[in-house]
Protein backbone atom coordinates (compact mmCIF):
# COMPACT_ATOMS: atom_id res chain seq x y z
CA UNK A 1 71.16 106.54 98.96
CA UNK A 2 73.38 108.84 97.12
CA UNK A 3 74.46 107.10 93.82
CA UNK A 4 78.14 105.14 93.72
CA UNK A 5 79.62 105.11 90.39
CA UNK A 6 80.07 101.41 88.54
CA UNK A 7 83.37 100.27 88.68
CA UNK A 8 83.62 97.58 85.71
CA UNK A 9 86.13 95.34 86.73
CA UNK A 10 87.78 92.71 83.54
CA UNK A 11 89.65 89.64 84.57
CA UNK A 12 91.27 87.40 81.83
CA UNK A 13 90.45 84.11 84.46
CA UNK A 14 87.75 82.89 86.57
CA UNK A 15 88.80 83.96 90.08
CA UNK A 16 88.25 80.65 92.56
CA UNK A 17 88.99 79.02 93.38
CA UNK A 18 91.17 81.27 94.71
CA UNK A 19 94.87 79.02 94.93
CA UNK A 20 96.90 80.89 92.59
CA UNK A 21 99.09 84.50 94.09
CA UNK A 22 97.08 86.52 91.25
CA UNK A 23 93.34 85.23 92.09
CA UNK A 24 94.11 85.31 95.69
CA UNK A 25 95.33 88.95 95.46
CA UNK A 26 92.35 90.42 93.28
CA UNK A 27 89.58 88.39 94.73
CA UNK A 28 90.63 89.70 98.61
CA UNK A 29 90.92 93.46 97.17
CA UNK A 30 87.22 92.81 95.58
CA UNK A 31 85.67 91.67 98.63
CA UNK A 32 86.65 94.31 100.72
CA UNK A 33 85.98 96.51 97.83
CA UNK A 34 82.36 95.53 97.60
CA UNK A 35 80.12 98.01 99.15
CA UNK A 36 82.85 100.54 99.37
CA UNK A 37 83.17 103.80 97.25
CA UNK A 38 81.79 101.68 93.86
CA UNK A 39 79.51 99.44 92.75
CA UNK A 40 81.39 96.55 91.14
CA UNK A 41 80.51 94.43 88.12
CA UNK A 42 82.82 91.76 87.10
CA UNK A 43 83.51 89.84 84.09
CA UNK A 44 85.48 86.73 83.23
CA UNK A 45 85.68 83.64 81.79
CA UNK A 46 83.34 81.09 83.57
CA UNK A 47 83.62 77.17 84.01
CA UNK A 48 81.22 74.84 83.26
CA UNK A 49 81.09 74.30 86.70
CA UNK A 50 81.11 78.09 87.66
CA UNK A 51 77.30 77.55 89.58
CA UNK A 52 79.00 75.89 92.45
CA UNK A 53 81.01 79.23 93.50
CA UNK A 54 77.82 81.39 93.36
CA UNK A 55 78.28 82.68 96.76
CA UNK A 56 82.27 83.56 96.14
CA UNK A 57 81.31 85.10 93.65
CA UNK A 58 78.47 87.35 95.10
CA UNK A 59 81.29 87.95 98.01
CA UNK A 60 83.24 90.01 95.35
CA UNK A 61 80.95 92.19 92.93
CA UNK A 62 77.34 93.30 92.49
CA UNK A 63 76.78 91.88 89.53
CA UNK A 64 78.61 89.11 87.52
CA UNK A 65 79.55 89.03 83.42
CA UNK A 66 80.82 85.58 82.06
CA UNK A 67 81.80 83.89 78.94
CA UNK A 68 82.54 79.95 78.26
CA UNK A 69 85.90 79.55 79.32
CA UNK A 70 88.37 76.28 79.50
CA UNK A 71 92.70 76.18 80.15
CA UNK A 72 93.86 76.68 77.00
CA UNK A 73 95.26 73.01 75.82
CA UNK A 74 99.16 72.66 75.59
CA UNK A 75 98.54 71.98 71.64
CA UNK A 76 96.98 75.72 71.75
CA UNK A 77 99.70 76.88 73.74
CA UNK A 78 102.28 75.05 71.06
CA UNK A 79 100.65 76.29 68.03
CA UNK A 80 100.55 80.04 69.92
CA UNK A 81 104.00 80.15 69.95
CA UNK A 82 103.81 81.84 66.14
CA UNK A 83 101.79 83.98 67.01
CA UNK A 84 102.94 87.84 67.09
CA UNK A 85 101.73 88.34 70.44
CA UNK A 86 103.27 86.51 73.50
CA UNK A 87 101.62 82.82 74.54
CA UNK A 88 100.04 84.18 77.63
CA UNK A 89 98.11 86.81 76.05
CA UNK A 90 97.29 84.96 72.90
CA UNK A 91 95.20 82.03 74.75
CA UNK A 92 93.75 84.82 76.91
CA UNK A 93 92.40 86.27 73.66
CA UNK A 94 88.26 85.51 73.39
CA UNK A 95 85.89 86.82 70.67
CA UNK A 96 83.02 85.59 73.17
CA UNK A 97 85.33 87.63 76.04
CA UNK A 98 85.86 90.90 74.15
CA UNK A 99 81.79 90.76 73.29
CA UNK A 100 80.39 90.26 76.94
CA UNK A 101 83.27 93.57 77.83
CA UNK A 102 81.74 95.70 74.66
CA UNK A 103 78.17 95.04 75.86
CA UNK A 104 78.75 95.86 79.51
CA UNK A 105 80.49 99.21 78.45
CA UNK A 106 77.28 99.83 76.66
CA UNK A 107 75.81 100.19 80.15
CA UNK A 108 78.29 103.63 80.90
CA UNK A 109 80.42 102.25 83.95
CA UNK A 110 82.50 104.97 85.30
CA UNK A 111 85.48 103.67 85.94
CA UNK A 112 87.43 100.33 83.66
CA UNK A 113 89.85 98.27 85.54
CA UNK A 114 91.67 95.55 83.90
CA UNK A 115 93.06 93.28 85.81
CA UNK A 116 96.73 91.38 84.54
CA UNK A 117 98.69 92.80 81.60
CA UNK A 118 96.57 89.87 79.52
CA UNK A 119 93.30 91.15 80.07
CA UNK A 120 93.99 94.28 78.27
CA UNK A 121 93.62 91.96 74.87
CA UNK A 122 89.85 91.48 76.02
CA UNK A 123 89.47 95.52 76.29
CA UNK A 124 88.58 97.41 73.53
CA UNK A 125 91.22 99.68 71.59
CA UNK A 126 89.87 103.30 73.18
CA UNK A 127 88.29 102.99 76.22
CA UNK A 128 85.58 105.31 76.52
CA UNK A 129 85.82 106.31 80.32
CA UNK A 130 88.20 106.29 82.57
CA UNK A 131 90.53 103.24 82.84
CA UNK A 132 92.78 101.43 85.37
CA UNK A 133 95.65 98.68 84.56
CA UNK A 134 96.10 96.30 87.40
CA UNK A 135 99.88 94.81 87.13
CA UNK A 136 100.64 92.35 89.10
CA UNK A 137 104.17 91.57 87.59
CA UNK A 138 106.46 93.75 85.11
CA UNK A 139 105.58 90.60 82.45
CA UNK A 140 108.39 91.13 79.99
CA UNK A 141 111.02 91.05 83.25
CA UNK A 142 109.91 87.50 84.07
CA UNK A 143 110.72 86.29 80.72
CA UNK A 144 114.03 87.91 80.66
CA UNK A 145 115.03 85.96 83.96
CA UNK A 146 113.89 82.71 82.36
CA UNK A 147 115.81 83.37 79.45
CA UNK A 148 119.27 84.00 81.83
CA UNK A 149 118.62 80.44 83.59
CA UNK A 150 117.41 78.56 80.88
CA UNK A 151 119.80 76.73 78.32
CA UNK A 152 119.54 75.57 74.76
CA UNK A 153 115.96 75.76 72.66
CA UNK A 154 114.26 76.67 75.96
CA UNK A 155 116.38 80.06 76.50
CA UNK A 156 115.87 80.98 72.48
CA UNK A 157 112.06 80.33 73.29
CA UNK A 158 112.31 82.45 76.41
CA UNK A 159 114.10 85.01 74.16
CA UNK A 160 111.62 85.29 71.85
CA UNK A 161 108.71 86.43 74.14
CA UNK A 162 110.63 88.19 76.22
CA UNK A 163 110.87 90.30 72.98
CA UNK A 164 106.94 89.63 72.62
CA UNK A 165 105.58 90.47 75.86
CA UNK A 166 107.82 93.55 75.73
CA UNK A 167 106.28 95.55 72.75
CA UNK A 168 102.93 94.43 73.86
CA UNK A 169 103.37 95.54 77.55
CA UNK A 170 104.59 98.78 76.39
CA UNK A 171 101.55 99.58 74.10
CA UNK A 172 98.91 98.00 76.43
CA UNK A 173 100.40 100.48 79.30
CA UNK A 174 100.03 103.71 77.32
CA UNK A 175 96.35 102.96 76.28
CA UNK A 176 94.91 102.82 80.46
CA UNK A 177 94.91 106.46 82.36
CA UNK A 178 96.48 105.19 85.00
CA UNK A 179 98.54 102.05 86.25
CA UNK A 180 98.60 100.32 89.20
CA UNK A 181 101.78 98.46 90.57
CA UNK A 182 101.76 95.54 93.37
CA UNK A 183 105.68 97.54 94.51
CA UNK A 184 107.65 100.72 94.47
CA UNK A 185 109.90 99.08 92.84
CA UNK A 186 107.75 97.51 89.75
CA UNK A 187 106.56 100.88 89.62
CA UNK A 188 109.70 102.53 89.01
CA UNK A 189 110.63 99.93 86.46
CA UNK A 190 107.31 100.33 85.07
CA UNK A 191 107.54 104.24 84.62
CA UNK A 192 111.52 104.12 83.53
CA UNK A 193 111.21 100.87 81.10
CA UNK A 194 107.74 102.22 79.33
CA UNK A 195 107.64 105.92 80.26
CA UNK A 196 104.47 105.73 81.86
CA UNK A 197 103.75 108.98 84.29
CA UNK A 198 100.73 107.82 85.87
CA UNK A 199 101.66 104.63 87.74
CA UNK A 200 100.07 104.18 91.31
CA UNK A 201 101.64 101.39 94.01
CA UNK A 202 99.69 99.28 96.27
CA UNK A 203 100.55 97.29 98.89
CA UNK A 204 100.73 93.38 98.93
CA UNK A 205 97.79 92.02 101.75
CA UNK A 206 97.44 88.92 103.35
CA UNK A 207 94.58 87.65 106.01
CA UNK A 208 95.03 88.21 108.70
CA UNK A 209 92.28 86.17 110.18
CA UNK A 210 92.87 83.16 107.86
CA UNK A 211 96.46 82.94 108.15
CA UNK A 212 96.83 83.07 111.97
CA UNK A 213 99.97 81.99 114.00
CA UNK A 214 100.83 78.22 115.11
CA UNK A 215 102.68 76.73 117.52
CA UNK A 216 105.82 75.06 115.83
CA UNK A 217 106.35 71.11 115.81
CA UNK A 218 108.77 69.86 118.27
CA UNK A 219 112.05 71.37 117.68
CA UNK A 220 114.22 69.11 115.09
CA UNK A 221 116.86 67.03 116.29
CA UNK A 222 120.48 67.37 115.76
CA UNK A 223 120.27 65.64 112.21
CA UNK A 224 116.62 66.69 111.51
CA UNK A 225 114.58 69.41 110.36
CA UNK A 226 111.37 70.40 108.03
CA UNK A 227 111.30 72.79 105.33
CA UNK A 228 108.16 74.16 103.54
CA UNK A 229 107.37 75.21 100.53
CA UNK A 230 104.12 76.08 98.92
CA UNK A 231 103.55 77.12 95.25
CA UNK A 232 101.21 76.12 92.52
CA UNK A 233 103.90 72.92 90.64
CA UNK A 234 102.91 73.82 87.02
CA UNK A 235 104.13 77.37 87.06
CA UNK A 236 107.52 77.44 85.24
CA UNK A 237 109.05 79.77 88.21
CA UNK A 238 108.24 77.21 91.01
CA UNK A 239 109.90 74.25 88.65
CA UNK A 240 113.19 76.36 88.28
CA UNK A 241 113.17 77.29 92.35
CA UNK A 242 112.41 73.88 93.51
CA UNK A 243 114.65 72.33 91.22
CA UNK A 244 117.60 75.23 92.85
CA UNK A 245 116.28 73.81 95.97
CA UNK A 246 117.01 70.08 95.25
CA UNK A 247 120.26 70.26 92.88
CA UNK A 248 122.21 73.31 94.04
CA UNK A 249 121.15 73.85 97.94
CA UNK A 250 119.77 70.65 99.37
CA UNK A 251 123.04 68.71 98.81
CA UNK A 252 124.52 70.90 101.59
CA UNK A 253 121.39 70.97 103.87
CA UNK A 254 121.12 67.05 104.10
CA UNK A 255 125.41 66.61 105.11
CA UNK A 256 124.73 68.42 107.81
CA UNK A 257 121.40 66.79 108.84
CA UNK A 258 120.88 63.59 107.13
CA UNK A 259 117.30 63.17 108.21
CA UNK A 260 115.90 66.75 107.15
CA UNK A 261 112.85 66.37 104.70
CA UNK A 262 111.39 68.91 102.64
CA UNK A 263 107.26 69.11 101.77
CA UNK A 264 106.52 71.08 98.55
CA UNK A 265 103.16 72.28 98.38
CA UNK A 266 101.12 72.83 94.95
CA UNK A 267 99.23 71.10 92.92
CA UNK A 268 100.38 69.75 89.48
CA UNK A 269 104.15 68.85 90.69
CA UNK A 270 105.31 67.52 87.69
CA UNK A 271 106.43 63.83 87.31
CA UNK A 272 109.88 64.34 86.00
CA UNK A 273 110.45 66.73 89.18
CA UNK A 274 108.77 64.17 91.81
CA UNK A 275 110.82 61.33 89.94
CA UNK A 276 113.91 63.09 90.68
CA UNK A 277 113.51 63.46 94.45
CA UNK A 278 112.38 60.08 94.93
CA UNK A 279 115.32 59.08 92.82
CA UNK A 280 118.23 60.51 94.27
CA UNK A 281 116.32 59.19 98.01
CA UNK A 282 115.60 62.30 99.22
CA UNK A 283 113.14 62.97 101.97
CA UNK A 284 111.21 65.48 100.19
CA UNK A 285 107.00 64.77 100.10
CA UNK A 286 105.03 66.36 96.94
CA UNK A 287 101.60 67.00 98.55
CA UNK A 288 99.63 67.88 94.86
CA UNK A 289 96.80 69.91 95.28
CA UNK A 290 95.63 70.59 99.03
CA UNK A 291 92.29 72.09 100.16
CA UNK A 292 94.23 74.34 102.85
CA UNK A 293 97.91 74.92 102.61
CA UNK A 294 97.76 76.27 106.52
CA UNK A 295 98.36 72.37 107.91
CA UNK A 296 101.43 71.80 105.90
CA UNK A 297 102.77 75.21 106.43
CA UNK A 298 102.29 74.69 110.21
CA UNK A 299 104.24 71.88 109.65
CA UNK A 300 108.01 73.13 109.15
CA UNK A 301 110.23 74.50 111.30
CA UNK A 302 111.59 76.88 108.21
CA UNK A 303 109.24 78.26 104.95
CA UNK A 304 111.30 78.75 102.25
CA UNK A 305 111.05 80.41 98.88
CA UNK A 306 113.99 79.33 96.68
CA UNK A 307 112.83 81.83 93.26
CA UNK A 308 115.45 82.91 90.91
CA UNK A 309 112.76 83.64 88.44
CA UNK A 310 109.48 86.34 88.79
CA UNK A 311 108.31 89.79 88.78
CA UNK A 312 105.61 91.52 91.35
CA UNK A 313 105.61 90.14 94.69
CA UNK A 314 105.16 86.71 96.55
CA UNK A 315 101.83 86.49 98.43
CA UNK A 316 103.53 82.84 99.63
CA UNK A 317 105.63 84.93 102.07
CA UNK A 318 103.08 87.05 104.05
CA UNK A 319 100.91 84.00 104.46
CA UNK A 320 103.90 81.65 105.54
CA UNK A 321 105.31 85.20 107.87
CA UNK A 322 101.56 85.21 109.64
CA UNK A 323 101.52 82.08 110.44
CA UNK A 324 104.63 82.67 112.24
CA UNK A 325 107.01 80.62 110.58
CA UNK A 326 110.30 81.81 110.02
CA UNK A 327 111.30 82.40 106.36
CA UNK A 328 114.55 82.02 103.86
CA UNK A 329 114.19 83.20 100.70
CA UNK A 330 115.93 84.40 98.25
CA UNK A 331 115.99 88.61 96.35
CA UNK A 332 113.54 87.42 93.70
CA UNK A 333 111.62 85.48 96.44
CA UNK A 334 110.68 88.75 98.42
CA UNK A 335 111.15 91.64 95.39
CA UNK A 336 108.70 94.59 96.39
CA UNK A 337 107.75 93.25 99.59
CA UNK A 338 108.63 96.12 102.59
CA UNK A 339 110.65 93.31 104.83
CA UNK A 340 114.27 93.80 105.88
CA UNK A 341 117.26 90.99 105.57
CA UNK A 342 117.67 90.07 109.37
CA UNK A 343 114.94 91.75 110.71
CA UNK A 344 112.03 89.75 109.07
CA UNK A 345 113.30 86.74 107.92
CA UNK A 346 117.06 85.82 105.67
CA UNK A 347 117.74 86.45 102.42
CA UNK A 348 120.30 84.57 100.44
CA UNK A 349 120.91 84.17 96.65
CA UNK A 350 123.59 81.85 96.08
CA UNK A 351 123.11 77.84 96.76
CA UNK A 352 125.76 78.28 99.79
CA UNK A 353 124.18 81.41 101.47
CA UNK A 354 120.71 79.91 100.86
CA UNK A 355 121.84 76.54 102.70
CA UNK A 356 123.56 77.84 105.19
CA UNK A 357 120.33 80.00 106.36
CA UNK A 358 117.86 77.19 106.33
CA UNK A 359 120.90 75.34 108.77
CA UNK A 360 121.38 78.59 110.99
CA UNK A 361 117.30 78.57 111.57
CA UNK A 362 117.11 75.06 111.98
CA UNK A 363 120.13 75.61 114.55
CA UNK A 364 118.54 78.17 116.42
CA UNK A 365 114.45 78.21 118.05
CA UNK A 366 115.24 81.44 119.78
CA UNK A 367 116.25 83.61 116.27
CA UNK A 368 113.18 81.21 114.64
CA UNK A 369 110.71 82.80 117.19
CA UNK A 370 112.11 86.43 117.09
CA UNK A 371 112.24 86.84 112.91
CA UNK A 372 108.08 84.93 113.16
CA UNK A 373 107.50 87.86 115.55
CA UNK A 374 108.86 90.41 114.07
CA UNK A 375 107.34 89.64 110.43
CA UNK A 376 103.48 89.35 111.97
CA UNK A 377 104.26 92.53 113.92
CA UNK A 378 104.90 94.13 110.92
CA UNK A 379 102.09 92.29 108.90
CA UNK A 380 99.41 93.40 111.69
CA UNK A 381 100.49 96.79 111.47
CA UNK A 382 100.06 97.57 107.44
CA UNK A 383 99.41 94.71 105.11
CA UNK A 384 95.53 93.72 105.74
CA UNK A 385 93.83 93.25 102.72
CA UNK A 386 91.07 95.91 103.68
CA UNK A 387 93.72 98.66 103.59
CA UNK A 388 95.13 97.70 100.30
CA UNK A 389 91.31 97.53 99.25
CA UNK A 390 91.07 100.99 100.01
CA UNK A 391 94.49 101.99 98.27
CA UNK A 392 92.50 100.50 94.65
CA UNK A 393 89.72 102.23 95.51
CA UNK A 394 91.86 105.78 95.42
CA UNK A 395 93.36 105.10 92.03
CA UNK A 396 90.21 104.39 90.73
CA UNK A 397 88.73 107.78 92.02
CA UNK A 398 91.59 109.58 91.04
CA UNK A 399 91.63 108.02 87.09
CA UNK A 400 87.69 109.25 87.76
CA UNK A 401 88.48 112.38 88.87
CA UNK A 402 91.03 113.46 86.74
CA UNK A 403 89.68 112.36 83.06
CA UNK A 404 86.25 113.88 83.03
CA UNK A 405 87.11 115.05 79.40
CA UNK A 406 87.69 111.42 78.59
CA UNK A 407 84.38 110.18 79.87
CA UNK A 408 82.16 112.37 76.99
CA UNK A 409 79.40 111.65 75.15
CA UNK A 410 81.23 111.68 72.02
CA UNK A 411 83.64 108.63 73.53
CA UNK A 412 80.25 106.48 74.30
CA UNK A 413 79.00 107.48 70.95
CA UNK A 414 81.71 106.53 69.28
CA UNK A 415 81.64 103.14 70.75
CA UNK A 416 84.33 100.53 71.51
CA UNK A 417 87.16 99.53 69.06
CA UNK A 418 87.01 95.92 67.80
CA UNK A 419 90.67 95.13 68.29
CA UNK A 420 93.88 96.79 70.10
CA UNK A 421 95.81 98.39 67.02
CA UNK A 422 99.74 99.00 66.74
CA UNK A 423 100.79 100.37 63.43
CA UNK A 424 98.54 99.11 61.82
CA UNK A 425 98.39 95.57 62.78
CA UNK A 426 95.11 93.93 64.64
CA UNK A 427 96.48 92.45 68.17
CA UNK A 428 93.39 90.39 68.68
């Protein structure tokens, strides 16, 4: 068998299970990546518990590299808040991490990629082959946008590591040979914002197999209707859209049909947000964590995805698109995603647009049934995750291919820098 080079891939969180956008993204590309053009080695964090996903994890790499790893704690998060780099990256940081990384570049892979903008605080400073950064967001953008909706101490916080995240994006970007983007457009903003040359984009996937179509539910009555929406309920973006959803667009959707109820999908809806609903007697149903989000899903006549707030691209909307259900969302909701206005599904930004879209599907089984047909159509025809498999797999042969002075034996001699360094200061 001729030899395939080792691809030595570095994730900043164990992958499964796999119910976040990020983990579901990079543990599809892995699978279909494994037995392909490298031969994969993995590291992360691990759980206590991490035994009891030994085959998910033997469906994704050749060989496995873990370190003790537990959520960082809100009082870690709090008291990270001082620190110079931004919270996410901060509580990604791990001695044990950065140690497991250093001794599996002892073994010469070929090829580095880093997965998230966070892992590159497990990598060492120089890199001694050839290296890959795996963005799935423009980070510093999403702060921005939570700094323009938030108010009081929460937008001076958001301020503050917007600033954060920006100077450590920037020199995390420049130290990888080449960058890969989930959208043309992150990777223009990438390459104008930072001045990177060297940024490759991939396509977003979705399974195809997994997330098959369903026959609607009966079509709603003249006051009824069910809307969908399916997000992990402790990420700060999800708060902000469903909470859009319930004070600026749902006031409009329930005049016109009393009886419409909304089910929010995700687990960890927080209480305040669930009190609200409940509160104000809306018929809105907080699922918390679900095994398989395809039931609920199946169960609207609309999907909608209400985000003023994100970067990179929604995985939410190909999965709710193949099942056939037809989709509202808003710009943010659908950013970097190859689907057109009308064609695919509606896209609205303000609270009136957004309403009146929901009520114009809800109105109408015929355009519900030709926008669900059109977006699988076009899901069938590009965005399997074994294509976009293949797409990583060319970046990585081209950062191979095109840095063989980089991979020397003076680089592996040299040995891997302790800590990421910016003008002097220690990042780790």
């Amino acid at each position: 068998m001729s030899h395939r080079p080792t691809l030595l891939f570095v994730s900043p969180r164990f992958l499964f299970p796999a119910n976040e956008g990020g983990k579901i993204r990079t543990s599809n590309i892995l699978r279909h990546m494994k037995g392909g053009a490298f031969r994969v080695v993995l590291t992360a964090p691990a759980p206590s518990d991490a035994a009891r996903f030994a085959t998910d994890i033997e469906s994704v790499c050749d060989r496995f590299i873990s370190w003790p790893g537990t959520p960082a704690s809100m009082l870690r998060r709090v008291g990270a808040l001082a620190d110079r780099r931004p919270v996410s990256v901060a509580t990604d940081a791990s001695a044990g991490g950065s140690a497991s990384i250093a001794a599996a570049l002892r073994d010469r892979p070929e090829v580095v990629l880093v997965d998230f903008i966070h892992g590159a605080v497990l990598a060492p400073d120089q890199i001694p082959c050839a290296s890959v950064l795996f963005t799935h967001n423009v980070e510093a953008e999403i702060f921005e946008r939570h700094a323009r909706v938030a108010t009081g101490l929460r937008r001076l916080v958001w301020r503050n590591q917007a600033r954060k995240m920006a100077r450590f994006e920037g020199v995390a970007l420049r130290r990888f040979n080449r960058v890969i983007a989930v959208s043309s457009r992150d990777a223009d903003v990438l390459r104008s914002r930072y001045g990177l040359r060297d940024v490759d984009r991939i396509d977003t996937g979705v399974d195809l197999d997994f997330f098959r179509p369903e026959p609607e539910p009966e079509p709603p009555g003249a006051d009824e209707g069910t809307v969908v929406f399916a997000g992990v309920m402790d990420s700060a973006a999800n708060i902000d859209g469903i909470e859009f959803l319930r004070d600026q667009v749902w006031p409009m959707v329930a005049r016109a049909r009393p009886a419409a109820r909304a089910v929010i999908v995700g687990r960890n809806p927080p209480a305040a947000v669930v009190a609200a609903a409940r509160q104000r007697g809306l018929g809105w149903t907080f699922t918390g964590y679900v095994d398989d989000i395809r039931p609920h899903v199946a169960s609207g006549h609309v999907f909608v995805i209400p985000l003023r707030v994100g970067s990179g691209t929604r995985i939410k909307a190909f999965e709710a698109m193949a099942m056939g259900r037809a989709v509202v969302s808003t710009t943010v909701g659908v950013e970097g995603l190859d689907v057109e206005d009308g064609v695919h599904l509606l896209m609205a930004d303000d609270p009136g647009a957004f309403a009146a879209a929901i009520l114009r599907l809800l109105d109408d089984t015929e355009l519900r049934g030709r926008l669900a047909q059109a977006a699988r159509r076009l899901l069938e025809d590009r965005f399997s995750w074994s294509r976009v498999a293949r797409q990583v797999e060319v970046v990585c042969q081209r950062a191979l291919g095109g840095d063989a002075s980089h991979c020397t034996e003076r680089a592996w001699m040299a040995g891997p820098s302790p800590a990421m360094t910016v003008a002097g200061r220690r990042w780790r």
